[in-house]
C-alpha atoms as a PDB file:
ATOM      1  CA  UNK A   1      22.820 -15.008   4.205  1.00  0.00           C
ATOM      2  CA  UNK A   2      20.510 -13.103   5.895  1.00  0.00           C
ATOM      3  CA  UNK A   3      17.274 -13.579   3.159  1.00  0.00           C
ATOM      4  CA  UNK A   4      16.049 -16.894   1.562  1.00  0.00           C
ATOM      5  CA  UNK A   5      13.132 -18.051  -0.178  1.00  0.00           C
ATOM      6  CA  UNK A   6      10.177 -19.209   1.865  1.00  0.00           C
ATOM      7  CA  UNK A   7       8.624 -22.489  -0.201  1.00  0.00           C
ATOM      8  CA  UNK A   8       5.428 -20.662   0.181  1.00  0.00           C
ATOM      9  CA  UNK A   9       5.651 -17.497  -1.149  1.00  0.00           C
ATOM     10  CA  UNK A  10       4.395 -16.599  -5.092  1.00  0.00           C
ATOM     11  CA  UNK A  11       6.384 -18.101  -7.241  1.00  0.00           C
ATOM     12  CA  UNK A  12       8.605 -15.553  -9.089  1.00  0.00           C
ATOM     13  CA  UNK A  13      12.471 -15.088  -9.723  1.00  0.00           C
ATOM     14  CA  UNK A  14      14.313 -12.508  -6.663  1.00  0.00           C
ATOM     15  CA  UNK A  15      13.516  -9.031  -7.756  1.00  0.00           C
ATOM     16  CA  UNK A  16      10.946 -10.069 -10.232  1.00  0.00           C
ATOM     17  CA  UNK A  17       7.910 -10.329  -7.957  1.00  0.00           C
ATOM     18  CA  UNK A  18       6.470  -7.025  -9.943  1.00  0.00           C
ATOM     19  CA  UNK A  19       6.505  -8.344 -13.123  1.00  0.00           C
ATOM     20  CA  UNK A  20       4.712 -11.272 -12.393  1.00  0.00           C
ATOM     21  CA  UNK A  21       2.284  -8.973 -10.461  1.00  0.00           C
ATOM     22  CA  UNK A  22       1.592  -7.049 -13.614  1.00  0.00           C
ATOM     23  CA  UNK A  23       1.147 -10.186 -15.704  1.00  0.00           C
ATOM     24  CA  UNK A  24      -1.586 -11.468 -13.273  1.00  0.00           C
ATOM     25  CA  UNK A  25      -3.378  -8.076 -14.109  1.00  0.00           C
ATOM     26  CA  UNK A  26      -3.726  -8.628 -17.691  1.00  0.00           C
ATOM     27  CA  UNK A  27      -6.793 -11.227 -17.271  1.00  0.00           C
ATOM     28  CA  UNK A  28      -8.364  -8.564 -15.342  1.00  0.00           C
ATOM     29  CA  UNK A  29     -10.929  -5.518 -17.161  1.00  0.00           C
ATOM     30  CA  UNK A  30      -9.228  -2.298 -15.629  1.00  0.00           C
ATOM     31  CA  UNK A  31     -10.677   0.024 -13.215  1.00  0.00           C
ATOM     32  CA  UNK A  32     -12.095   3.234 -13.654  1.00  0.00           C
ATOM     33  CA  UNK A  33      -9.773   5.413 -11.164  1.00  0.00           C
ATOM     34  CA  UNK A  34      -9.721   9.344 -10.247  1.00  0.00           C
ATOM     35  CA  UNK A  35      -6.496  10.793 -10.713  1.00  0.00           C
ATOM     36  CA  UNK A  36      -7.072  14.123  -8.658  1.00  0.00           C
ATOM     37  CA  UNK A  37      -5.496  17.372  -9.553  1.00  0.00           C
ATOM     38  CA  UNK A  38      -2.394  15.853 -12.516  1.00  0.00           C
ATOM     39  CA  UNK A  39      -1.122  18.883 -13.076  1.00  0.00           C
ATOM     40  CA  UNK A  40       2.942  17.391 -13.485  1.00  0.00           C
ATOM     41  CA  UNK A  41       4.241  15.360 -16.549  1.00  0.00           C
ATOM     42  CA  UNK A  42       4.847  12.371 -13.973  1.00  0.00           C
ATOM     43  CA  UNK A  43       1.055  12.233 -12.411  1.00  0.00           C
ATOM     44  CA  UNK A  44      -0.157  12.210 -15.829  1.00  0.00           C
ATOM     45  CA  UNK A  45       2.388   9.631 -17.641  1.00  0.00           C
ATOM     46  CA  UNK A  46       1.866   7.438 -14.603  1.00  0.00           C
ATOM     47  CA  UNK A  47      -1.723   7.481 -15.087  1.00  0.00           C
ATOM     48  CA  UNK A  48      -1.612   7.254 -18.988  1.00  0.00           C
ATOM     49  CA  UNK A  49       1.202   4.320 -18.948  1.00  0.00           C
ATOM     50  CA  UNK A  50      -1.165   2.800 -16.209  1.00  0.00           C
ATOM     51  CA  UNK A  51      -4.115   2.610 -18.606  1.00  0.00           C
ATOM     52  CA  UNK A  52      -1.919   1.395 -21.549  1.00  0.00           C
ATOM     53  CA  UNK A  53      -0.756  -1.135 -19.445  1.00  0.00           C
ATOM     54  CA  UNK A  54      -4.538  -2.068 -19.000  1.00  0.00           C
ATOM     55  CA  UNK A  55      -4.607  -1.362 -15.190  1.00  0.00           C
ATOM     56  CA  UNK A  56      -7.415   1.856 -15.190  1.00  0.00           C
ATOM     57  CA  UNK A  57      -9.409   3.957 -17.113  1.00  0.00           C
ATOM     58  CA  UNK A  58      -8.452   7.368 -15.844  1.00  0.00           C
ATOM     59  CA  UNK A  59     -10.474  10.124 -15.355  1.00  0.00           C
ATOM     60  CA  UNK A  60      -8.466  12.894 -14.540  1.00  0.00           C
ATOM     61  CA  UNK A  61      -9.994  15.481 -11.806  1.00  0.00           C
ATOM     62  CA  UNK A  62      -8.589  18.874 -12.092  1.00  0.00           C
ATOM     63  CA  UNK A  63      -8.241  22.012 -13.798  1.00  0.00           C
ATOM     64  CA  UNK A  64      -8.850  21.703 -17.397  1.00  0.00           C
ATOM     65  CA  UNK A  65      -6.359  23.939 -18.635  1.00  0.00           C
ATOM     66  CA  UNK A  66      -3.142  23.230 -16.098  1.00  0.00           C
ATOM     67  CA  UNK A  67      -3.958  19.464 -17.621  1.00  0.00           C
ATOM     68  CA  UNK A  68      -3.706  20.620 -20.732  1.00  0.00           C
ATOM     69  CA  UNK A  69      -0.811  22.741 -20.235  1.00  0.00           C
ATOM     70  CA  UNK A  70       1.296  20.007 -18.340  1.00  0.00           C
ATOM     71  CA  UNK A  71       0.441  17.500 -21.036  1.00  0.00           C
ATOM     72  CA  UNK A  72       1.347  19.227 -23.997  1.00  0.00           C
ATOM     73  CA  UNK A  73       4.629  20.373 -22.352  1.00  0.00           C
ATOM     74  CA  UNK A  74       5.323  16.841 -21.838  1.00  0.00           C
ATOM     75  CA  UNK A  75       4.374  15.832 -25.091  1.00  0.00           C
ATOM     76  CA  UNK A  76       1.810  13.591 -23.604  1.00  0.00           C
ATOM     77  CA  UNK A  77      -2.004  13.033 -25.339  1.00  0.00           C
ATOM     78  CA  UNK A  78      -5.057  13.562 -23.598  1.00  0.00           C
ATOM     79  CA  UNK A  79      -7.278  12.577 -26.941  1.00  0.00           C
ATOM     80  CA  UNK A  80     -10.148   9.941 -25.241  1.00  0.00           C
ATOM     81  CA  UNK A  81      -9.290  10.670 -21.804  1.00  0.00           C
ATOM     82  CA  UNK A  82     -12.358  11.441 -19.445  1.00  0.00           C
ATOM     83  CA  UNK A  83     -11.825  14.990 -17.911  1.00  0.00           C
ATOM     84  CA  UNK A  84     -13.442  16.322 -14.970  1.00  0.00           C
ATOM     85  CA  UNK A  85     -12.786  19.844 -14.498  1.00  0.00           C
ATOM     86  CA  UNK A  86     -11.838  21.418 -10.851  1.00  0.00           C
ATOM     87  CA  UNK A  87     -10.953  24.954 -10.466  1.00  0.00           C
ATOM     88  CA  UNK A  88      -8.222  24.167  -7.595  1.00  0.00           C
ATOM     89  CA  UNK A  89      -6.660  20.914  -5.560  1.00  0.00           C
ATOM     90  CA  UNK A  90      -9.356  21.347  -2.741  1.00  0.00           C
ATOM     91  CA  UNK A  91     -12.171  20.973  -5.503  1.00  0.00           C
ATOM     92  CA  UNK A  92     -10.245  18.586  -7.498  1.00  0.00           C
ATOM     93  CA  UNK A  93     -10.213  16.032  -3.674  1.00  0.00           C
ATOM     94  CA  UNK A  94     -13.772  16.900  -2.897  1.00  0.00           C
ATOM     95  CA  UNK A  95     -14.732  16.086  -6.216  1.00  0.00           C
ATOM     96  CA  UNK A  96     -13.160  12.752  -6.665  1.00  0.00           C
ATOM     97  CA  UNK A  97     -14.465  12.001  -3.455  1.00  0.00           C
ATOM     98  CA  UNK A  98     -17.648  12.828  -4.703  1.00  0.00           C
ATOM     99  CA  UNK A  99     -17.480  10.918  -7.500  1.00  0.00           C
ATOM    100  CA  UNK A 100     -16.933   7.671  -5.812  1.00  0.00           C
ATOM    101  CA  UNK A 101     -19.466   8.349  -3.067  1.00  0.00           C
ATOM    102  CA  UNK A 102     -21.834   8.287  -6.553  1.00  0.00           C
ATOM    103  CA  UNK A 103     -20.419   4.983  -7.623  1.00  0.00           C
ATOM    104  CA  UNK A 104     -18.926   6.655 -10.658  1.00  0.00           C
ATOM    105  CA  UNK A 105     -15.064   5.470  -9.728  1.00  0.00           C
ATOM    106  CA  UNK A 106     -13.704   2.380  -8.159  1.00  0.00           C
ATOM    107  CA  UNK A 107     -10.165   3.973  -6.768  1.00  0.00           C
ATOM    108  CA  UNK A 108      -8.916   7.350  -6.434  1.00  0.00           C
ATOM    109  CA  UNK A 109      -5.099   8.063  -7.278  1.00  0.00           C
ATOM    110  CA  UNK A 110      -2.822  10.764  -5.883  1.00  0.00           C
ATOM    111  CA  UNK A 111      -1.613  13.798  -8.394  1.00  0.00           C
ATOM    112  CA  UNK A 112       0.210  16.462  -7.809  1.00  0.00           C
ATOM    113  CA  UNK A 113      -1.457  17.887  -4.959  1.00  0.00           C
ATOM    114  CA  UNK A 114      -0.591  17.275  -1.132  1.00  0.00           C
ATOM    115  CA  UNK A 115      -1.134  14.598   0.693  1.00  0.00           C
ATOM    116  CA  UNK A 116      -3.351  16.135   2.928  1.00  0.00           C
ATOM    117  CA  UNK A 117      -5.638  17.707   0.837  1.00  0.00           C
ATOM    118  CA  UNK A 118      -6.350  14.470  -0.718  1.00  0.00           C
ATOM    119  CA  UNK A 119      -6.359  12.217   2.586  1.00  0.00           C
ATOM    120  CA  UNK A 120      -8.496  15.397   4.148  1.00  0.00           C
ATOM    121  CA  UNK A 121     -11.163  15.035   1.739  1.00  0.00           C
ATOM    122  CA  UNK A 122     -11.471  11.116   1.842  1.00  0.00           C
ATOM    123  CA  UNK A 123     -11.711  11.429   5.859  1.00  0.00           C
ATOM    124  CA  UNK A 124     -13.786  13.798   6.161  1.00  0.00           C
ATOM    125  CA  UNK A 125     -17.135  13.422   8.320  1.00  0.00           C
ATOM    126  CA  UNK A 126     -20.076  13.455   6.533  1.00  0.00           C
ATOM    127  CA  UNK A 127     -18.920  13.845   3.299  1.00  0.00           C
ATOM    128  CA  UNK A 128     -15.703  11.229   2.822  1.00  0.00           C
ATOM    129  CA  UNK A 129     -14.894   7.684   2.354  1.00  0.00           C
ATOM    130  CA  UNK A 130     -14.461   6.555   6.182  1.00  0.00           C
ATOM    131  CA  UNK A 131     -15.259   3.085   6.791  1.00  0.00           C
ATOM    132  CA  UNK A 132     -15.741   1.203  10.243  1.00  0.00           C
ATOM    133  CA  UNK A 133     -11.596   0.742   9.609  1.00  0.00           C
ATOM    134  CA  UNK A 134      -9.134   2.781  10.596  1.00  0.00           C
ATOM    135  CA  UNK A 135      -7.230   4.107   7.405  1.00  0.00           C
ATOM    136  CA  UNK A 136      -4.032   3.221   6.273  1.00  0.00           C
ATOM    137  CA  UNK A 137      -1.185   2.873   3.793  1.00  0.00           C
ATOM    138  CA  UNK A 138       0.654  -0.288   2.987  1.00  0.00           C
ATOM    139  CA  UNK A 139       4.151  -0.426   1.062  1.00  0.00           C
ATOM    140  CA  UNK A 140       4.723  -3.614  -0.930  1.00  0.00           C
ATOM    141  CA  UNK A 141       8.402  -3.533  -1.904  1.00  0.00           C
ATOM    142  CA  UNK A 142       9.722  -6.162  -4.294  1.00  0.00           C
ATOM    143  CA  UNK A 143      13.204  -6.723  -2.542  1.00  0.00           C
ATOM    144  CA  UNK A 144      15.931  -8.544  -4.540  1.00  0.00           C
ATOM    145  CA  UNK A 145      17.382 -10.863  -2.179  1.00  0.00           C
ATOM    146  CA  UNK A 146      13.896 -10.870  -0.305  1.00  0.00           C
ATOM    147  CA  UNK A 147      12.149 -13.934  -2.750  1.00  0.00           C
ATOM    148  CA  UNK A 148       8.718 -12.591  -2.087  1.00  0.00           C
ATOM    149  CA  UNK A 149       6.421  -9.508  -1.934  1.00  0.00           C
ATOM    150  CA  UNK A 150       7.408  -7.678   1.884  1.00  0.00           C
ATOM    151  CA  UNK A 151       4.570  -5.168   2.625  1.00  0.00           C
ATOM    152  CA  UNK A 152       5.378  -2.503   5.493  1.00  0.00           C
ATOM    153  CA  UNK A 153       2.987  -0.913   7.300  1.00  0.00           C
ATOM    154  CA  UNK A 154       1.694   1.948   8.204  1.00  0.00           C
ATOM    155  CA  UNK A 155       4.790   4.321   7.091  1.00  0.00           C
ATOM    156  CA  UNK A 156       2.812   7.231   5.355  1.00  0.00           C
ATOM    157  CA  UNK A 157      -0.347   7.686   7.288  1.00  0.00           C
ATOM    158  CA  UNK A 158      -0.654   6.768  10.979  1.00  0.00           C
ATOM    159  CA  UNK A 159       2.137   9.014  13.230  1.00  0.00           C
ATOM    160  CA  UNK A 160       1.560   7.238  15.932  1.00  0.00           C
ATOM    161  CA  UNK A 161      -1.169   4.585  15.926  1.00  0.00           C
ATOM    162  CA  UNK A 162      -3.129   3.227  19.093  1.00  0.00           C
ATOM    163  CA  UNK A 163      -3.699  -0.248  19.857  1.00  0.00           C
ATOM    164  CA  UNK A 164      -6.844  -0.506  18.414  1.00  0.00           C
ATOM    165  CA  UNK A 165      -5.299   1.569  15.093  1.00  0.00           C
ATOM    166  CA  UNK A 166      -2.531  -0.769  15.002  1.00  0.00           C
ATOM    167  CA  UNK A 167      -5.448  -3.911  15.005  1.00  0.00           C
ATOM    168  CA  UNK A 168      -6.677  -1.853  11.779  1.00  0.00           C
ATOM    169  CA  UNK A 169      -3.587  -1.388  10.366  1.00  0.00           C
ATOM    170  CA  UNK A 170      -2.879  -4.949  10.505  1.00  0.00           C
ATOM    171  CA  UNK A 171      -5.950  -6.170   8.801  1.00  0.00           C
ATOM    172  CA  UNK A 172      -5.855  -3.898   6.393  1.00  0.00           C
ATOM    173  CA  UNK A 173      -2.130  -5.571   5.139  1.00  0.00           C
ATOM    174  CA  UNK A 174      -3.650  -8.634   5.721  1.00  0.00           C
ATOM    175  CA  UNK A 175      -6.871  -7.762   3.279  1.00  0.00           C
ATOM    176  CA  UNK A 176      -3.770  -6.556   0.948  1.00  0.00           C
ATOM    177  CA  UNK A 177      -2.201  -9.825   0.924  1.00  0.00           C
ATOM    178  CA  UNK A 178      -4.656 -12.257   0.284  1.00  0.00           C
ATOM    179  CA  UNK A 179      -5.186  -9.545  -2.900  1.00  0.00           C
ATOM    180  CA  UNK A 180      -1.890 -10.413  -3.695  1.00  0.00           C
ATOM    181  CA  UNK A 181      -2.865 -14.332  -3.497  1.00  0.00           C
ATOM    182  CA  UNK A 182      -0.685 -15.037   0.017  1.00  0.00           C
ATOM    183  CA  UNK A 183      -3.844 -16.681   1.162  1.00  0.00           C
ATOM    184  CA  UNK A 184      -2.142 -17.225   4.321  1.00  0.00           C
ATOM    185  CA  UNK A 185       0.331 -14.396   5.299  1.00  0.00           C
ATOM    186  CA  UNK A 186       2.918 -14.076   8.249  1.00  0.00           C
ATOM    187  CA  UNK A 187       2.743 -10.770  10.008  1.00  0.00           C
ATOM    188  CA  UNK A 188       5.807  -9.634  12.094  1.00  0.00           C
ATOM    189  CA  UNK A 189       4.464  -6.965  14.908  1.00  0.00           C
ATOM    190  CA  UNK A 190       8.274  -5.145  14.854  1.00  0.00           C
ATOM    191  CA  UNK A 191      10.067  -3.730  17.828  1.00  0.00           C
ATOM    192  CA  UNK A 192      13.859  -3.425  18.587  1.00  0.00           C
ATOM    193  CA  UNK A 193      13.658  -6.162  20.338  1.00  0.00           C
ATOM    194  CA  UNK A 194      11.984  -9.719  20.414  1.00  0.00           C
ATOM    195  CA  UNK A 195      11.333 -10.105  24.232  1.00  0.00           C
ATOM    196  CA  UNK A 196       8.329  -8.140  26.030  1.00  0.00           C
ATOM    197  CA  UNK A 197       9.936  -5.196  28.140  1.00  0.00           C
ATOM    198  CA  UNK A 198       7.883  -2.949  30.247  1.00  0.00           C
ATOM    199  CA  UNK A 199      10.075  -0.051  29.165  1.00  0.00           C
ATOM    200  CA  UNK A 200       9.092  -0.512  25.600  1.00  0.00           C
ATOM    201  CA  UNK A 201       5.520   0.222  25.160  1.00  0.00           C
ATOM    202  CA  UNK A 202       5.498  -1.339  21.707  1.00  0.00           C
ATOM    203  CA  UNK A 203       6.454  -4.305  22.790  1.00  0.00           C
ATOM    204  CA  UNK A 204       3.780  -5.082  24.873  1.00  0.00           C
ATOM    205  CA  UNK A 205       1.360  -3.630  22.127  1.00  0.00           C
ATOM    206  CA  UNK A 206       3.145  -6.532  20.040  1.00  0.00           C
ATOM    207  CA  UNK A 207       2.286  -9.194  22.707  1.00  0.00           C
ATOM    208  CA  UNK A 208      -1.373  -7.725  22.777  1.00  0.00           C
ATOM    209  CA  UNK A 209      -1.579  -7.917  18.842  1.00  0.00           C
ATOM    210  CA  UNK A 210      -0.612 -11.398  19.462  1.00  0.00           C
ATOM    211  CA  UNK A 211      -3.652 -12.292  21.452  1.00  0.00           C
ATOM    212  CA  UNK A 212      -6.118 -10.194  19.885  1.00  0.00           C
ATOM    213  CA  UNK A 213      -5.337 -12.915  16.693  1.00  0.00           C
ATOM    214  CA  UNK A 214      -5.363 -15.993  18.948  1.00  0.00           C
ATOM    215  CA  UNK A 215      -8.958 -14.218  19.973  1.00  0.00           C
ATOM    216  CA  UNK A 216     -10.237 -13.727  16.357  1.00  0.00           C
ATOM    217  CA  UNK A 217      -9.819 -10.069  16.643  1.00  0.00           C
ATOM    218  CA  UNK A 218      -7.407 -10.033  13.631  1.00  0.00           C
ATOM    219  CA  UNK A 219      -7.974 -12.867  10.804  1.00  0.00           C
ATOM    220  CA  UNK A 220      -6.783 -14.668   7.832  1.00  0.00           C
ATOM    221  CA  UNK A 221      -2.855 -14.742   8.589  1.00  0.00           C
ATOM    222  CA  UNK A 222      -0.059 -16.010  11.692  1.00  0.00           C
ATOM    223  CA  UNK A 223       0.638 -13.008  13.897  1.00  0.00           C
ATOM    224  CA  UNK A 224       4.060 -12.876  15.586  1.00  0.00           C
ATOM    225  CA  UNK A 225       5.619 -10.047  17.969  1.00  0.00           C
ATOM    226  CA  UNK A 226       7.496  -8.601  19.440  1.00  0.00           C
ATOM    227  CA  UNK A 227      10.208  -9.390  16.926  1.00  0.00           C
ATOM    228  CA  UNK A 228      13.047  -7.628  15.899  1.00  0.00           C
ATOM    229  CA  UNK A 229      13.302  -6.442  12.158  1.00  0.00           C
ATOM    230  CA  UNK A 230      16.772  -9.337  11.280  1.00  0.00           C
ATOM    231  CA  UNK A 231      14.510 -12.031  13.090  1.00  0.00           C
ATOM    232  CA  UNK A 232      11.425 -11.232  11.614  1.00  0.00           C
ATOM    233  CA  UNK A 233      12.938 -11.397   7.851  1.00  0.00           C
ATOM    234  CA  UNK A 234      16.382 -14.120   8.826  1.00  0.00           C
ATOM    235  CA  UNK A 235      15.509 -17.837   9.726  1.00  0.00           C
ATOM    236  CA  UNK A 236      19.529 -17.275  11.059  1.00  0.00           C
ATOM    237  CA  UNK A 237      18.821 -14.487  13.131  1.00  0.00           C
ATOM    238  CA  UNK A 238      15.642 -16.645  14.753  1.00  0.00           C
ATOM    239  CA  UNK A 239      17.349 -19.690  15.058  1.00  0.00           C
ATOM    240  CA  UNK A 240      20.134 -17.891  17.007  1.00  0.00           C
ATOM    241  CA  UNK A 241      17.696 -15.830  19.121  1.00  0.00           C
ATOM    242  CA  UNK A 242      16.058 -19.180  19.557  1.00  0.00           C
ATOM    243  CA  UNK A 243      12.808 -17.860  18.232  1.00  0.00           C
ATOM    244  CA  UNK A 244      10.278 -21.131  17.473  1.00  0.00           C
ATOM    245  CA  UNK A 245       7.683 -19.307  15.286  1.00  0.00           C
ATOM    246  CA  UNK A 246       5.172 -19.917  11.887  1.00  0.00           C
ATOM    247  CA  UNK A 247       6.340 -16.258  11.337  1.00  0.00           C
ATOM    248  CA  UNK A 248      10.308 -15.455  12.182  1.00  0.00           C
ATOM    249  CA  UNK A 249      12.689 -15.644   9.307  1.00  0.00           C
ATOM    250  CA  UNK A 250       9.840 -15.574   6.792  1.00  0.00           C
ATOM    251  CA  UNK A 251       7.594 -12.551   7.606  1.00  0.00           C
ATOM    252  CA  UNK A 252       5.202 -11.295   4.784  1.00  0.00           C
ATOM    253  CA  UNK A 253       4.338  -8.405   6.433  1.00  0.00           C
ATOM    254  CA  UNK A 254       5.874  -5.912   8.850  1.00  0.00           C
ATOM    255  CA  UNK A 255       3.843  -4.074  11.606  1.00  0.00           C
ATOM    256  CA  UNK A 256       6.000  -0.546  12.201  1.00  0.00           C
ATOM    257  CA  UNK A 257       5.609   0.643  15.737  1.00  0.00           C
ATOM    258  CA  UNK A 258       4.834   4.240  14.114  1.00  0.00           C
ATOM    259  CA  UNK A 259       5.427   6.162  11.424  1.00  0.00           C
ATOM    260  CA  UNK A 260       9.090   7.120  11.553  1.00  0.00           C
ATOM    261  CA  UNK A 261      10.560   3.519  11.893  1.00  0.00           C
ATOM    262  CA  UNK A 262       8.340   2.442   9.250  1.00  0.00           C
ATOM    263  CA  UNK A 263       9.408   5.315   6.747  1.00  0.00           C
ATOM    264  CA  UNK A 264      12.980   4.831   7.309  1.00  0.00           C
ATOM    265  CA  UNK A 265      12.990   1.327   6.656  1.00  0.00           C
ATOM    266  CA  UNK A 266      10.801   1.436   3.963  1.00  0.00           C
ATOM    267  CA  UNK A 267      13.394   4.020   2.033  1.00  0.00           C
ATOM    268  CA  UNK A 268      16.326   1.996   3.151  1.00  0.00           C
ATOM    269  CA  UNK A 269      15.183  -0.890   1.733  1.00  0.00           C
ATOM    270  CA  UNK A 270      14.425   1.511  -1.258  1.00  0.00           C
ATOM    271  CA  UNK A 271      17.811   2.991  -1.658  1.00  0.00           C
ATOM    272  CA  UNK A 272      20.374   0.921  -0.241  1.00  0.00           C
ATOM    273  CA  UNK A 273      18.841  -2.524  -1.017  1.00  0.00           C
ATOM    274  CA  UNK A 274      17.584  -1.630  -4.459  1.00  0.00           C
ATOM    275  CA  UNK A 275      14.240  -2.522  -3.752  1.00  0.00           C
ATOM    276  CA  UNK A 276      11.033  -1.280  -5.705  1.00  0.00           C
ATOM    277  CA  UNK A 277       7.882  -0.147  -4.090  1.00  0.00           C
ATOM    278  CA  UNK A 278       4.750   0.782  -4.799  1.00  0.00           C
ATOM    279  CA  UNK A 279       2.018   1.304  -2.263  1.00  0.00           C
ATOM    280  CA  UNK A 280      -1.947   2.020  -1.382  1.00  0.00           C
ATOM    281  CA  UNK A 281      -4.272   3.136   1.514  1.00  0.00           C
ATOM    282  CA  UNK A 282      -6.804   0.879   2.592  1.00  0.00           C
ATOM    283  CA  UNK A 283      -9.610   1.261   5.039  1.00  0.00           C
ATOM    284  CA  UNK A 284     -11.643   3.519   2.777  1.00  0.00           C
ATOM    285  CA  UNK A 285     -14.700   2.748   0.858  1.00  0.00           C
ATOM    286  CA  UNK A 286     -12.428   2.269  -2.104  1.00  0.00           C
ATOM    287  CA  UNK A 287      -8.353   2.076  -2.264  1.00  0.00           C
ATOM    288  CA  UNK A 288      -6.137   5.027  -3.140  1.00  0.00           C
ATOM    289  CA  UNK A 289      -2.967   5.349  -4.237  1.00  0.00           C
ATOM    290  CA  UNK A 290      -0.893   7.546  -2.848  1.00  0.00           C
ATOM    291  CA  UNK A 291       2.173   7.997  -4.066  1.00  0.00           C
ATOM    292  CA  UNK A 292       5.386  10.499  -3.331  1.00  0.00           C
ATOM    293  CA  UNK A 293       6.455  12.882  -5.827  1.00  0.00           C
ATOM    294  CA  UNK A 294       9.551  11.397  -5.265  1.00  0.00           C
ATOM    295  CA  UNK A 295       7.902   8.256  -7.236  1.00  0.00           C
ATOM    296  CA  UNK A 296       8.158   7.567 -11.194  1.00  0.00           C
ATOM    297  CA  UNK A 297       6.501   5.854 -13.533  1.00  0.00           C
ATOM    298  CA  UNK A 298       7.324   2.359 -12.760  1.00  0.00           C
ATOM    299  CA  UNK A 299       6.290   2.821  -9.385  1.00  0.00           C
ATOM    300  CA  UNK A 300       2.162   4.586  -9.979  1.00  0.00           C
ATOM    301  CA  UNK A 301       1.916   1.537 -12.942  1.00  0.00           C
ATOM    302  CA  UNK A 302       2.492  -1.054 -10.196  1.00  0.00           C
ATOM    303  CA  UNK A 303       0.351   0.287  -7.548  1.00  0.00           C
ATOM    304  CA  UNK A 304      -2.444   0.790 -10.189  1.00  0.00           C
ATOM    305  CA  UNK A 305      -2.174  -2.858 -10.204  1.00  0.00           C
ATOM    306  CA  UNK A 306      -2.063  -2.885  -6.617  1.00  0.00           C
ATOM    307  CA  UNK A 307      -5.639  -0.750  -6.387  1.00  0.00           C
ATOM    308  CA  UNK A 308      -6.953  -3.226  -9.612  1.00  0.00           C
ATOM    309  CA  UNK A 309      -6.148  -6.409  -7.324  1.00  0.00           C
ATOM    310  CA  UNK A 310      -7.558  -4.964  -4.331  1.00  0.00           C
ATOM    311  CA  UNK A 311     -10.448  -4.080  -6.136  1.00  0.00           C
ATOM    312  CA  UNK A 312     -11.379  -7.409  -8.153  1.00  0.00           C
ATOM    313  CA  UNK A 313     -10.618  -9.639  -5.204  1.00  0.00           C
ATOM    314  CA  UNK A 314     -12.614  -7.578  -1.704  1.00  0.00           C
ATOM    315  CA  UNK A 315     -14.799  -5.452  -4.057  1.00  0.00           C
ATOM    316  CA  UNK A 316     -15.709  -8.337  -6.296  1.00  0.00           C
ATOM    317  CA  UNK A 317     -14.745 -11.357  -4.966  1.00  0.00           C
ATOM    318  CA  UNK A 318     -12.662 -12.424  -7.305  1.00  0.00           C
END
């Protein structure tokens, strides 16, 4: 069996991590979030369902009338919902942008618009969100033979990260996972293999991550790499390696070398191991989430609960 429980990890049943997630959130007072430029049915249910579930208090950026229009063709109510009206996406980004830079919203939330018009507003010089981090997404995917949260990262928003990106990345998950309340998380620097091999640059990035945490140059969790992806998640697969590690076989979080490996696992996981995911970006002044338009409901409700966790606990302390 390649996946077991680590005695550690939350406590909730395989495939149920979610649902305990969204149970936590119901002691919390939602978050006032900018959905920017819901002009589907699914970017506004999400964000409607979100605030029913008490997650957020929406305030929907966009233009007035395509709102209108989408909602009434999904037979969806907009009656008490905060509206901020945007002639266009590009308005509808800089203006939730805006927004928070006033201290008006707490989180900003993905509609129907592109990626980059949101991400290229939030970045922006001058005008955005940019922090002294390095921005980037995390995946948490509630995997049913995986007994705990597994967050992947960065497998929307870095191509191809540096070293000193990848340090960012990194604490970034880590910030994620105390959220979560893994006060202590084990981070898996992945490669395709576990040894250090001059031909494989990100293996020696790994080793390098390594000793940036023995250094205090990445806190608050046990850094491992280069590891494999069946070593990092298998206590079999270490012990046959012969890998002697706080982090192989029970890795919380997985360090992609780039982009590509991390989207492709992320989606197998997804689709051939049944998983659920939700995701946000971090390194911003506030979190976003970010979602594909591939993504239902279920999936914007749990990573509104992601952004209302991140929130209470680094914003507030809590």
């Amino acid at each position: 069996m390649l996946f077991r429980r680590d005695a550690l990890a939350p406590a909730a049943p395989c495939g149920m991590y979610f649902e305990s997630l969204l149970e936590r959130c119901r002691a919390m007072r939602p978050i006032r979030i900018g959905v920017v430029h819901p002009c589907d049915a699914v970017s506004i249910e999400g964000a409607l369902a979100a605030r029913d579930r008490g997650l957020i208090t929406p305030v929907l950026v966009g233009p007035r009338a395509k709102l209108a229009a989408a909602a009434a063709a999904a037979n969806l109510s907009l009656e008490g919902v905060e509206i901020v009206d945007a002639p266009h996406s590009h308005a509808a980004a800089d203006n939730g942008v805006e927004l928070v830079r006033r201290g008006e919203l707490e989180a900003l939330m993905k509609g129907s618009l592109h990626t980059d018009e949101l991400m290229g507003a939030v970045v922006r010089e001058g005008t955005g969100l940019r922090t002294e981090r390095r921005v980037s997404h995390v995946f948490v995917l509630d995997v049913p033979n995986y007994c705990k949260p597994l967050l992947v990262t960065d497998a929307a928003i870095n191509i191809a990260p540096t070293l000193a990106e990848k340090r960012d990345i990194a604490q970034n998950a880590i910030d994620l996972a105390h959220a979560l309340g893994i006060e202590h998380p084990k981070l898996a620097v992945l490669s395709a293999v576990e040894t250090v091999d001059a031909k494989i640059p990100s293996t020696i990035e790994a080793a390098a991550l390594c000793k940036m945490a023995d250094r205090g140059q990445i806190t608050g969790a046990d850094v491992d790499g280069p590891l494999a992806f069946d070593n990092a998640i298998s206590p079999e697969a270490a012990k046959a390696k012969g890998i002697v590690s706080n982090v192989a076989g029970y890795a919380d979080i997985l360090l992609v070398p780039d982009l590509e490996a991390g989207n492709i696992l992320a989606k197998q996981l997804v689709y051939l191991a049944d998983a659920e995911d939700a995701g946000i970006v971090l390194g911003a002044r506030v979190p976003i989430v970010l979602t594909s338009r591939a993504d239902g409901v279920r999936a914007r409700i749990v990573s509104c609960a992601l952004a209302q966790l991140f929130t209470h606990r680094v914003v507030e302390g809590v």
